[in-house]
N, C-alpha and C. Protein backbone atom coordinates (compact mmCIF):
# COMPACT_ATOMS: atom_id res chain seq x y z
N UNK A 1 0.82 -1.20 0.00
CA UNK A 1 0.00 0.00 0.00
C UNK A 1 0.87 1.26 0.00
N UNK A 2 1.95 1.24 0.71
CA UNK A 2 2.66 2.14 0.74
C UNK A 2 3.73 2.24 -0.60
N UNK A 3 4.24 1.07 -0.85
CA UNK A 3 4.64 1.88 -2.23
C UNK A 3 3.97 2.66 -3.56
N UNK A 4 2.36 1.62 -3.58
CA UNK A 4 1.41 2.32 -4.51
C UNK A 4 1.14 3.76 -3.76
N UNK A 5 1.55 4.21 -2.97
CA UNK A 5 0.90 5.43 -2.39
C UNK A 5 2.49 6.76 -2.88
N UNK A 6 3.32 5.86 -2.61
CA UNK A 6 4.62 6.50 -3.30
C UNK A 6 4.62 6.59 -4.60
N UNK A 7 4.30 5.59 -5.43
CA UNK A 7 4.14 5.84 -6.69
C UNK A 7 3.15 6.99 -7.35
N UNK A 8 2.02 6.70 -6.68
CA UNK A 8 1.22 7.98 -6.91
C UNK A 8 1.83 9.16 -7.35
N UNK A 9 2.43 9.24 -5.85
CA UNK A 9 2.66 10.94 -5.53
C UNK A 9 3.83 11.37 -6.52
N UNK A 10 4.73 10.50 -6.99
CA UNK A 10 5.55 10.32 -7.76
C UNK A 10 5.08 11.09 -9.32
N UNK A 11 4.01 10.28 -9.42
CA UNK A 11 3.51 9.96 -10.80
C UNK A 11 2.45 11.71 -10.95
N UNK A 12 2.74 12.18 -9.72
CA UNK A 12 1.53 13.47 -9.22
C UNK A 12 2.39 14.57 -9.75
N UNK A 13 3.29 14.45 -9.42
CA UNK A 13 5.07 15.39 -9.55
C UNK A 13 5.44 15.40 -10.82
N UNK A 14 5.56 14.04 -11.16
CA UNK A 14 5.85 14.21 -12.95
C UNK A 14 4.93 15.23 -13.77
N UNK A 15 3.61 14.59 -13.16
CA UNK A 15 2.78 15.48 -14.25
C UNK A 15 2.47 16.97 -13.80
N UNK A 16 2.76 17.60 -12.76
CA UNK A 16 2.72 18.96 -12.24
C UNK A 16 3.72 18.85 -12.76
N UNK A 17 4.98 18.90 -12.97
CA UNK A 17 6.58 19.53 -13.80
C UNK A 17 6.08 19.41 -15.21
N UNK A 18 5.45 18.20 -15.84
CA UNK A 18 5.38 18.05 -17.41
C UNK A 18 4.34 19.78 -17.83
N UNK A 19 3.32 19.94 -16.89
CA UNK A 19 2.55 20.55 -17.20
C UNK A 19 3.10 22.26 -16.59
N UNK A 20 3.71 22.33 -15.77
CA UNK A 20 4.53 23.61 -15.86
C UNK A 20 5.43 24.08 -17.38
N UNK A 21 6.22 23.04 -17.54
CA UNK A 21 6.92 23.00 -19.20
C UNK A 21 6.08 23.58 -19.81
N UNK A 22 5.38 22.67 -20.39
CA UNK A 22 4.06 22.94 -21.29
C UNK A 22 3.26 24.52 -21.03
N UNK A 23 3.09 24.70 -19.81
CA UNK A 23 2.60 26.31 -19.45
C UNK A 23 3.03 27.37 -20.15
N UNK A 24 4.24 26.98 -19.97
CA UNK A 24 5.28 28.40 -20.25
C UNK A 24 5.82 27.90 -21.69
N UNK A 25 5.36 26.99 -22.48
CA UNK A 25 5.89 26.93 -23.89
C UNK A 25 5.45 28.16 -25.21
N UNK A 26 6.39 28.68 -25.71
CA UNK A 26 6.20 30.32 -26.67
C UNK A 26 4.41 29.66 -27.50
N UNK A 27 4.18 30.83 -27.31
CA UNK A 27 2.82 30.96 -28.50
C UNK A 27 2.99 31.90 -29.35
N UNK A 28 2.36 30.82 -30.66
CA UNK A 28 2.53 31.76 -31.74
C UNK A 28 1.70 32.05 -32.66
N UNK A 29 1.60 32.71 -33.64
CA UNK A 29 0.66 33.53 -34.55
C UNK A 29 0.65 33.59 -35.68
N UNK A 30 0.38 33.28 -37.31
CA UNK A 30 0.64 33.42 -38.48
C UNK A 30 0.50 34.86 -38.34
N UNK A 31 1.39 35.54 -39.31
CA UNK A 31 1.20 37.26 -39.74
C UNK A 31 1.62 37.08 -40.94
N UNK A 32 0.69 37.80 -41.75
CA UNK A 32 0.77 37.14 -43.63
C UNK A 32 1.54 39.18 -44.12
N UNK A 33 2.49 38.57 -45.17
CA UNK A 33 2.94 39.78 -45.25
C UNK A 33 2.56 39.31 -46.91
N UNK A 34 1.83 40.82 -47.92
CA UNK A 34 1.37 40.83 -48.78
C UNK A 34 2.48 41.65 -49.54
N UNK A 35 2.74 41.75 -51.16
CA UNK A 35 2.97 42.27 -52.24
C UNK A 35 1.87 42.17 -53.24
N UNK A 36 1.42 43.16 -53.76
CA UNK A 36 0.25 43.65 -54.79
C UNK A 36 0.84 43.40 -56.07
N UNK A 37 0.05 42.84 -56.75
CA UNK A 37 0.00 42.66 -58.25
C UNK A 37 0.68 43.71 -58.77
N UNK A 38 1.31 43.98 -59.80
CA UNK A 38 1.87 45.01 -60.68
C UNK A 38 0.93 45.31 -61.42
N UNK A 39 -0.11 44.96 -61.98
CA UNK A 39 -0.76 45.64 -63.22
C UNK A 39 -2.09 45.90 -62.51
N UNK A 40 -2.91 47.15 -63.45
CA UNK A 40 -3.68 47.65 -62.73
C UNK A 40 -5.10 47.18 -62.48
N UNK A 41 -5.20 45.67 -63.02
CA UNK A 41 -6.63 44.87 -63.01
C UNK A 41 -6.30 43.87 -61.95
N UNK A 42 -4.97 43.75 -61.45
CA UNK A 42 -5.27 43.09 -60.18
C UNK A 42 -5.00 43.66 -59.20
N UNK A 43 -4.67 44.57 -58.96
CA UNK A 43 -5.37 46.32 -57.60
C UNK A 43 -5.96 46.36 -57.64
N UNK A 44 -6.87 46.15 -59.02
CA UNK A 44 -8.38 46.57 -59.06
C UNK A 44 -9.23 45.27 -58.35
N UNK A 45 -8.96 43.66 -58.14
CA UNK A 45 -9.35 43.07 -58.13
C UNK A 45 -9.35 43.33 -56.53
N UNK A 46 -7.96 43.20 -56.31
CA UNK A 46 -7.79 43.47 -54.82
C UNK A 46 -8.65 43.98 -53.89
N UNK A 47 -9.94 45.19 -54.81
CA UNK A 47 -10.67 45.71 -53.78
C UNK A 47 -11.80 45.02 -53.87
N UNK A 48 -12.34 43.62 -54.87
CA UNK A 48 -13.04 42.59 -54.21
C UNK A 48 -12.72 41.97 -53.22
N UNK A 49 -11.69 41.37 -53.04
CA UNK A 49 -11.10 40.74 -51.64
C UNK A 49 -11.59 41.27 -50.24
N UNK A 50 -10.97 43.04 -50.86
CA UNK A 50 -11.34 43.71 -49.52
C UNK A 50 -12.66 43.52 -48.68
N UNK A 51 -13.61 44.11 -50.32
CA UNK A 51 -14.99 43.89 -50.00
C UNK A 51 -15.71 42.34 -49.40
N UNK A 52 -15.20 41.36 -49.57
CA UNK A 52 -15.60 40.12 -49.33
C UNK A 52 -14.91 39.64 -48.26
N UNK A 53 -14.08 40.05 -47.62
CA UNK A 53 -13.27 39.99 -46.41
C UNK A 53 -14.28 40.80 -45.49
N UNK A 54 -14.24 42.24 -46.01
CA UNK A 54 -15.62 42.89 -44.86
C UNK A 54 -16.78 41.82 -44.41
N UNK A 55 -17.18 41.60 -46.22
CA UNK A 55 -18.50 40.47 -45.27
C UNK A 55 -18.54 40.01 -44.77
N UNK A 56 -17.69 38.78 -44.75
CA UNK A 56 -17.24 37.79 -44.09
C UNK A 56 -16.75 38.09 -42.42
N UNK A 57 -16.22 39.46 -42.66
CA UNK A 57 -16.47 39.95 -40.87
C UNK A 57 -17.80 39.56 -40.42
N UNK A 58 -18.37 40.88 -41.17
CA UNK A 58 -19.92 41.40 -40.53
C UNK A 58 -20.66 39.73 -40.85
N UNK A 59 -20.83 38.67 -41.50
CA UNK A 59 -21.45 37.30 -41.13
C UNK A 59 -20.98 36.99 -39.63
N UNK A 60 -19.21 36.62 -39.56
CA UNK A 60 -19.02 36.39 -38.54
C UNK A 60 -19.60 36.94 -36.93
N UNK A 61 -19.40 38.60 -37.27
CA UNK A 61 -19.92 38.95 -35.99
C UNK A 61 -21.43 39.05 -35.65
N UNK A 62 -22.01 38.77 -36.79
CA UNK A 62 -23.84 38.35 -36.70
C UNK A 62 -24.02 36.99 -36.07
N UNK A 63 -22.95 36.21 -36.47
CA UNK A 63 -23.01 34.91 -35.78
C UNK A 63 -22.58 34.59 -34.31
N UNK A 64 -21.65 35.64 -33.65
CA UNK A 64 -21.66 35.57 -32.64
C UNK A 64 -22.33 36.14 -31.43
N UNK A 65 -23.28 36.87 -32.32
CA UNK A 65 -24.27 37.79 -31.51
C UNK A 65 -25.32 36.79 -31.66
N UNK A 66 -25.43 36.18 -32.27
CA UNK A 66 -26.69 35.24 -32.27
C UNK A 66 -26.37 34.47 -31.21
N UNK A 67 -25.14 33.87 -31.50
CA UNK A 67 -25.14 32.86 -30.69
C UNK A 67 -25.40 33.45 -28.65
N UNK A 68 -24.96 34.26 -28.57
CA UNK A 68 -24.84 35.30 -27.41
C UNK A 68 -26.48 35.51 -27.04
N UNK A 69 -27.06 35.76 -27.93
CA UNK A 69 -28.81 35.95 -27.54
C UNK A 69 -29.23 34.83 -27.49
N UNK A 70 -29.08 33.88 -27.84
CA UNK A 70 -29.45 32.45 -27.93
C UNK A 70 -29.37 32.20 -26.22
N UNK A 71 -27.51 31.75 -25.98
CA UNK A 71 -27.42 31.48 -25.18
C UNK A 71 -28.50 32.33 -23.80
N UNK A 72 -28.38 33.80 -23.95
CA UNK A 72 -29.21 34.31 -22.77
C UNK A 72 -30.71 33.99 -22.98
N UNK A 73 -31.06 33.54 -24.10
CA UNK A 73 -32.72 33.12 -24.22
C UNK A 73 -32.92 31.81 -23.47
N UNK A 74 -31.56 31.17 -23.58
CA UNK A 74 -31.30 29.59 -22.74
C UNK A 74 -31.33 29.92 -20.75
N UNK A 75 -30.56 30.81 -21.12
CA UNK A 75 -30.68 30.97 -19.49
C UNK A 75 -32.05 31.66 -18.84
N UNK A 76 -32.90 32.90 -19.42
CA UNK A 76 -33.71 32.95 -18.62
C UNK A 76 -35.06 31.69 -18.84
N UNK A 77 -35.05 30.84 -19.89
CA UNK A 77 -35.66 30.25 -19.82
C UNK A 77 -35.86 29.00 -18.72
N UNK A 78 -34.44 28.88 -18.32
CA UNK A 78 -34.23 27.45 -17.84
C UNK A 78 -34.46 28.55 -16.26
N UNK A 79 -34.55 29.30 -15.97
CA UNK A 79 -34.63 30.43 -15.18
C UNK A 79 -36.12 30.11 -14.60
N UNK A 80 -36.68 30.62 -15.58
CA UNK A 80 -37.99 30.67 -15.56
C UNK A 80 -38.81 28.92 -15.19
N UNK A 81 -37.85 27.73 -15.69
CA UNK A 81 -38.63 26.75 -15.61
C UNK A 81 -38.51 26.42 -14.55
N UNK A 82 -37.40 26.57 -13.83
CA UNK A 82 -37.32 26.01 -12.44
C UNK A 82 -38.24 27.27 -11.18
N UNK A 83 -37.95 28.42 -11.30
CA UNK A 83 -39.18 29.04 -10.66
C UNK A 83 -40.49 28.35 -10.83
N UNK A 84 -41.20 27.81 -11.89
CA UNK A 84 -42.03 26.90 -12.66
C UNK A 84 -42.35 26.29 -11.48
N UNK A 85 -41.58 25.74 -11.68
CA UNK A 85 -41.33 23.86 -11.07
C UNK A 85 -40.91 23.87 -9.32
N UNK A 86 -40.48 25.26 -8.66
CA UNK A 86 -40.49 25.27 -7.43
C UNK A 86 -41.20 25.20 -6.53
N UNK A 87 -42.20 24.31 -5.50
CA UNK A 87 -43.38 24.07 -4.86
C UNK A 87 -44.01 25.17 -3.89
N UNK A 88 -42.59 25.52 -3.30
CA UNK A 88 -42.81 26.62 -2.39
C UNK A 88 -41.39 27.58 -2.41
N UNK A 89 -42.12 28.84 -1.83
CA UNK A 89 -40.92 30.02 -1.75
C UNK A 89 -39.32 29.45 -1.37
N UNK A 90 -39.60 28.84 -0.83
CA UNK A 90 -38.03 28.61 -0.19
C UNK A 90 -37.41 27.68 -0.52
N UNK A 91 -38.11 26.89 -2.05
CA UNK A 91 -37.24 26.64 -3.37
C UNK A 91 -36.54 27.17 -4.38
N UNK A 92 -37.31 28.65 -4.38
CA UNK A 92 -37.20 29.31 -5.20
C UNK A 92 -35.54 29.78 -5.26
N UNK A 93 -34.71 29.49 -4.15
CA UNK A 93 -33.43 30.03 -3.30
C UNK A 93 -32.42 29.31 -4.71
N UNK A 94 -32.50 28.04 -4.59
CA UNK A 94 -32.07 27.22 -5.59
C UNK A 94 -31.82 27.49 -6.73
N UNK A 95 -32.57 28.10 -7.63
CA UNK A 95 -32.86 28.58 -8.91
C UNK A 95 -31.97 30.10 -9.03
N UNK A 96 -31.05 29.67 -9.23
CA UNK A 96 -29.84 30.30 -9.82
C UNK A 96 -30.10 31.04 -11.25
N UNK A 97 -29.54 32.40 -11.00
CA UNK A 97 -29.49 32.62 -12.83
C UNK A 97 -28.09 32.87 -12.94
N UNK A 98 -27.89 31.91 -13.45
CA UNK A 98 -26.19 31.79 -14.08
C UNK A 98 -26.04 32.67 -15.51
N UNK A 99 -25.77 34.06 -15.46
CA UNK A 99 -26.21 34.33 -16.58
C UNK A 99 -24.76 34.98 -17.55
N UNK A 100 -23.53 33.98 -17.05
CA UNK A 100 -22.45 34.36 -17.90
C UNK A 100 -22.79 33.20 -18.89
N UNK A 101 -22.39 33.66 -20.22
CA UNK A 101 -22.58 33.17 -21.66
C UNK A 101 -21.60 32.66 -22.11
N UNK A 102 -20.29 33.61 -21.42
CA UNK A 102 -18.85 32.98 -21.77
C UNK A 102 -19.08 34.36 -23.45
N UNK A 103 -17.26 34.41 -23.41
CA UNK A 103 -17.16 35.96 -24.34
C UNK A 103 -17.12 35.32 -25.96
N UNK A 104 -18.25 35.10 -26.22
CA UNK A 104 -17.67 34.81 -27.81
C UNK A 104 -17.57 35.52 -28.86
N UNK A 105 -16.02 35.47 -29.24
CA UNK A 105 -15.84 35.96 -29.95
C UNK A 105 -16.23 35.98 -31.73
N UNK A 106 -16.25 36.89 -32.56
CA UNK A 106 -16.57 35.83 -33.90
C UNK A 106 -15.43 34.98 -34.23
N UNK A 107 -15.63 34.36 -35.15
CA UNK A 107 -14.66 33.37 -35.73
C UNK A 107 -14.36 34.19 -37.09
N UNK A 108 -13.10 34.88 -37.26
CA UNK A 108 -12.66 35.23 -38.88
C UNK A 108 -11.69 34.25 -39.65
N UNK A 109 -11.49 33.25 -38.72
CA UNK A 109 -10.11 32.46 -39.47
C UNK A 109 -10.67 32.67 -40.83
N UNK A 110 -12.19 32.12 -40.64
CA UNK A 110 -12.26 31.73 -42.35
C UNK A 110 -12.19 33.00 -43.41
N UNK A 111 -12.45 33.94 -42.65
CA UNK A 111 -12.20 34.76 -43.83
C UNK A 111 -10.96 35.19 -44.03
N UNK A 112 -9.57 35.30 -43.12
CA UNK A 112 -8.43 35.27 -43.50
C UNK A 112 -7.98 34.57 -44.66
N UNK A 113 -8.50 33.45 -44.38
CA UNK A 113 -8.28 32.28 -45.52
C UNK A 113 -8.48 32.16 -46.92
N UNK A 114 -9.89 32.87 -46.76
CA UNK A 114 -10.72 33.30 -48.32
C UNK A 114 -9.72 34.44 -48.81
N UNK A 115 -9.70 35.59 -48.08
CA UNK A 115 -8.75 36.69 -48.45
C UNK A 115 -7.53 36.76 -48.96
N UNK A 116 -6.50 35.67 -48.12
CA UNK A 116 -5.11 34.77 -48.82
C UNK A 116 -5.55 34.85 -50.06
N UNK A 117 -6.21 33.73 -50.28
CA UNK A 117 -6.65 32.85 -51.69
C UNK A 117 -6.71 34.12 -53.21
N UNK A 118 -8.24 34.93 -52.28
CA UNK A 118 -8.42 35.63 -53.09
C UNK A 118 -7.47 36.33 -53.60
N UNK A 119 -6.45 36.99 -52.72
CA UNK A 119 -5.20 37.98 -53.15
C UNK A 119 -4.05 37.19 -53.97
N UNK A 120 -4.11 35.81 -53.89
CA UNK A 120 -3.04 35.23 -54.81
C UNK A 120 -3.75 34.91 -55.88
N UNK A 121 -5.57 34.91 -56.19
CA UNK A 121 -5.62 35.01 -57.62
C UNK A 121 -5.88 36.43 -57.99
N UNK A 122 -5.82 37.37 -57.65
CA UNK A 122 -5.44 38.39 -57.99
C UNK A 122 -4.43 38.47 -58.59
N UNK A 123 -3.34 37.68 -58.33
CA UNK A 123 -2.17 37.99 -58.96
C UNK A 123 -1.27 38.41 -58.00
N UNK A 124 -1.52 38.58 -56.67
CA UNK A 124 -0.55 38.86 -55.74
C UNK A 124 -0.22 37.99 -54.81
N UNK A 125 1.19 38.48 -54.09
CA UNK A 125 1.50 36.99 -53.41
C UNK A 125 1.47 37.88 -51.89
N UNK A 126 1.03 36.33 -51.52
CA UNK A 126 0.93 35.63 -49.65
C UNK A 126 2.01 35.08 -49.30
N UNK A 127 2.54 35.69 -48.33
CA UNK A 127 3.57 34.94 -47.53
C UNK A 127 3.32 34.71 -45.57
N UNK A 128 3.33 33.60 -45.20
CA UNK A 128 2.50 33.60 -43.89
C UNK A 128 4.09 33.58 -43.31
N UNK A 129 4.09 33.86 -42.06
CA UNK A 129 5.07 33.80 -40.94
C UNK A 129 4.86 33.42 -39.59
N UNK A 130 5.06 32.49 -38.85
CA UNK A 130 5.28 32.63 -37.51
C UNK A 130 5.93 33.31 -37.17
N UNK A 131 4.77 34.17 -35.90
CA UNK A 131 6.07 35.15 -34.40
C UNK A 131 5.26 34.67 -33.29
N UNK A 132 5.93 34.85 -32.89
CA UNK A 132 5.99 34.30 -31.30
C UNK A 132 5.01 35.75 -30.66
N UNK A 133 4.26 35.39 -29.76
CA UNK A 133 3.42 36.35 -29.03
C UNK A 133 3.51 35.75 -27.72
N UNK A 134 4.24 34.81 -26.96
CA UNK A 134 3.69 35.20 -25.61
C UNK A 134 4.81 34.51 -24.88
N UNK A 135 5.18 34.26 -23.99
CA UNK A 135 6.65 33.27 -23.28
C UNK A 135 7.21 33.06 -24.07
N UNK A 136 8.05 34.29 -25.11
CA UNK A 136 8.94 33.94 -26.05
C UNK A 136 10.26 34.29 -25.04
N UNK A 137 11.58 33.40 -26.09
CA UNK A 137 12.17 33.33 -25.15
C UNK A 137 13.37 34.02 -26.33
């Protein structure tokens, strides 16, 4: 019993050190560095990209506002059912309104992605890079 109890604590240590490592390992970021087409129909094209990159914002951030009203339509409802469903006042104590949603953000990866694309058939080139943003060393 006592050595399985050593081993444990052993095996407790490894993984608190593995997971300190791992904590503090650099994070990093693509940053796309662009050159524009030379001729003047793919500048010109370029400002479709632009325009279709906007959209693709404004979808995204419609989608995370939805999702955001959703979620709070979830909470006062489930709000409301358990008040419902409480027999007497001093159930009612229970019935929590938990009413963080959690911060969501939109999602643009995808339109980064479309935008790349689009700007290299434009005729211009994408070049992506890793940098380091956070416990760089």
């Amino acid at each position: 019993m006592l050595d399985s109890y050593r081993l444990f604590n052993r095996l407790l240590i490894f993984l608190a050190i593995i997971l300190m490592i791992t904590a503090c390992a650099p994070v990093y970021r693509t940053v796309y560095d662009y050159s524009p087409p030379q001729d003047a129909s793919g500048r010109q094209c370029l400002n479709h990209c632009l325009h279709m990159r906007a959209m693709c914002r404004v979808a995204a951030e419609q989608q995370a506002n939805q999702e955001r009203m959703i979620c709070q339509q979830q909470i006062a409802f489930n709000y409301a059912m358990c008040i419902a469903a409480a027999k007497v006042d001093a159930a009612h104590v229970s019935c929590s309104v938990n009413t963080y949603c959690g911060d969501r953000q939109p999602d643009t990866s995808q339109c980064q992605a479309e935008y790349n694309l689009c700007y290299q058939n434009c005729g211009g080139m994408v070049k992506g890079r890793q940098v380091c943003v956070a416990f760089c060393q």
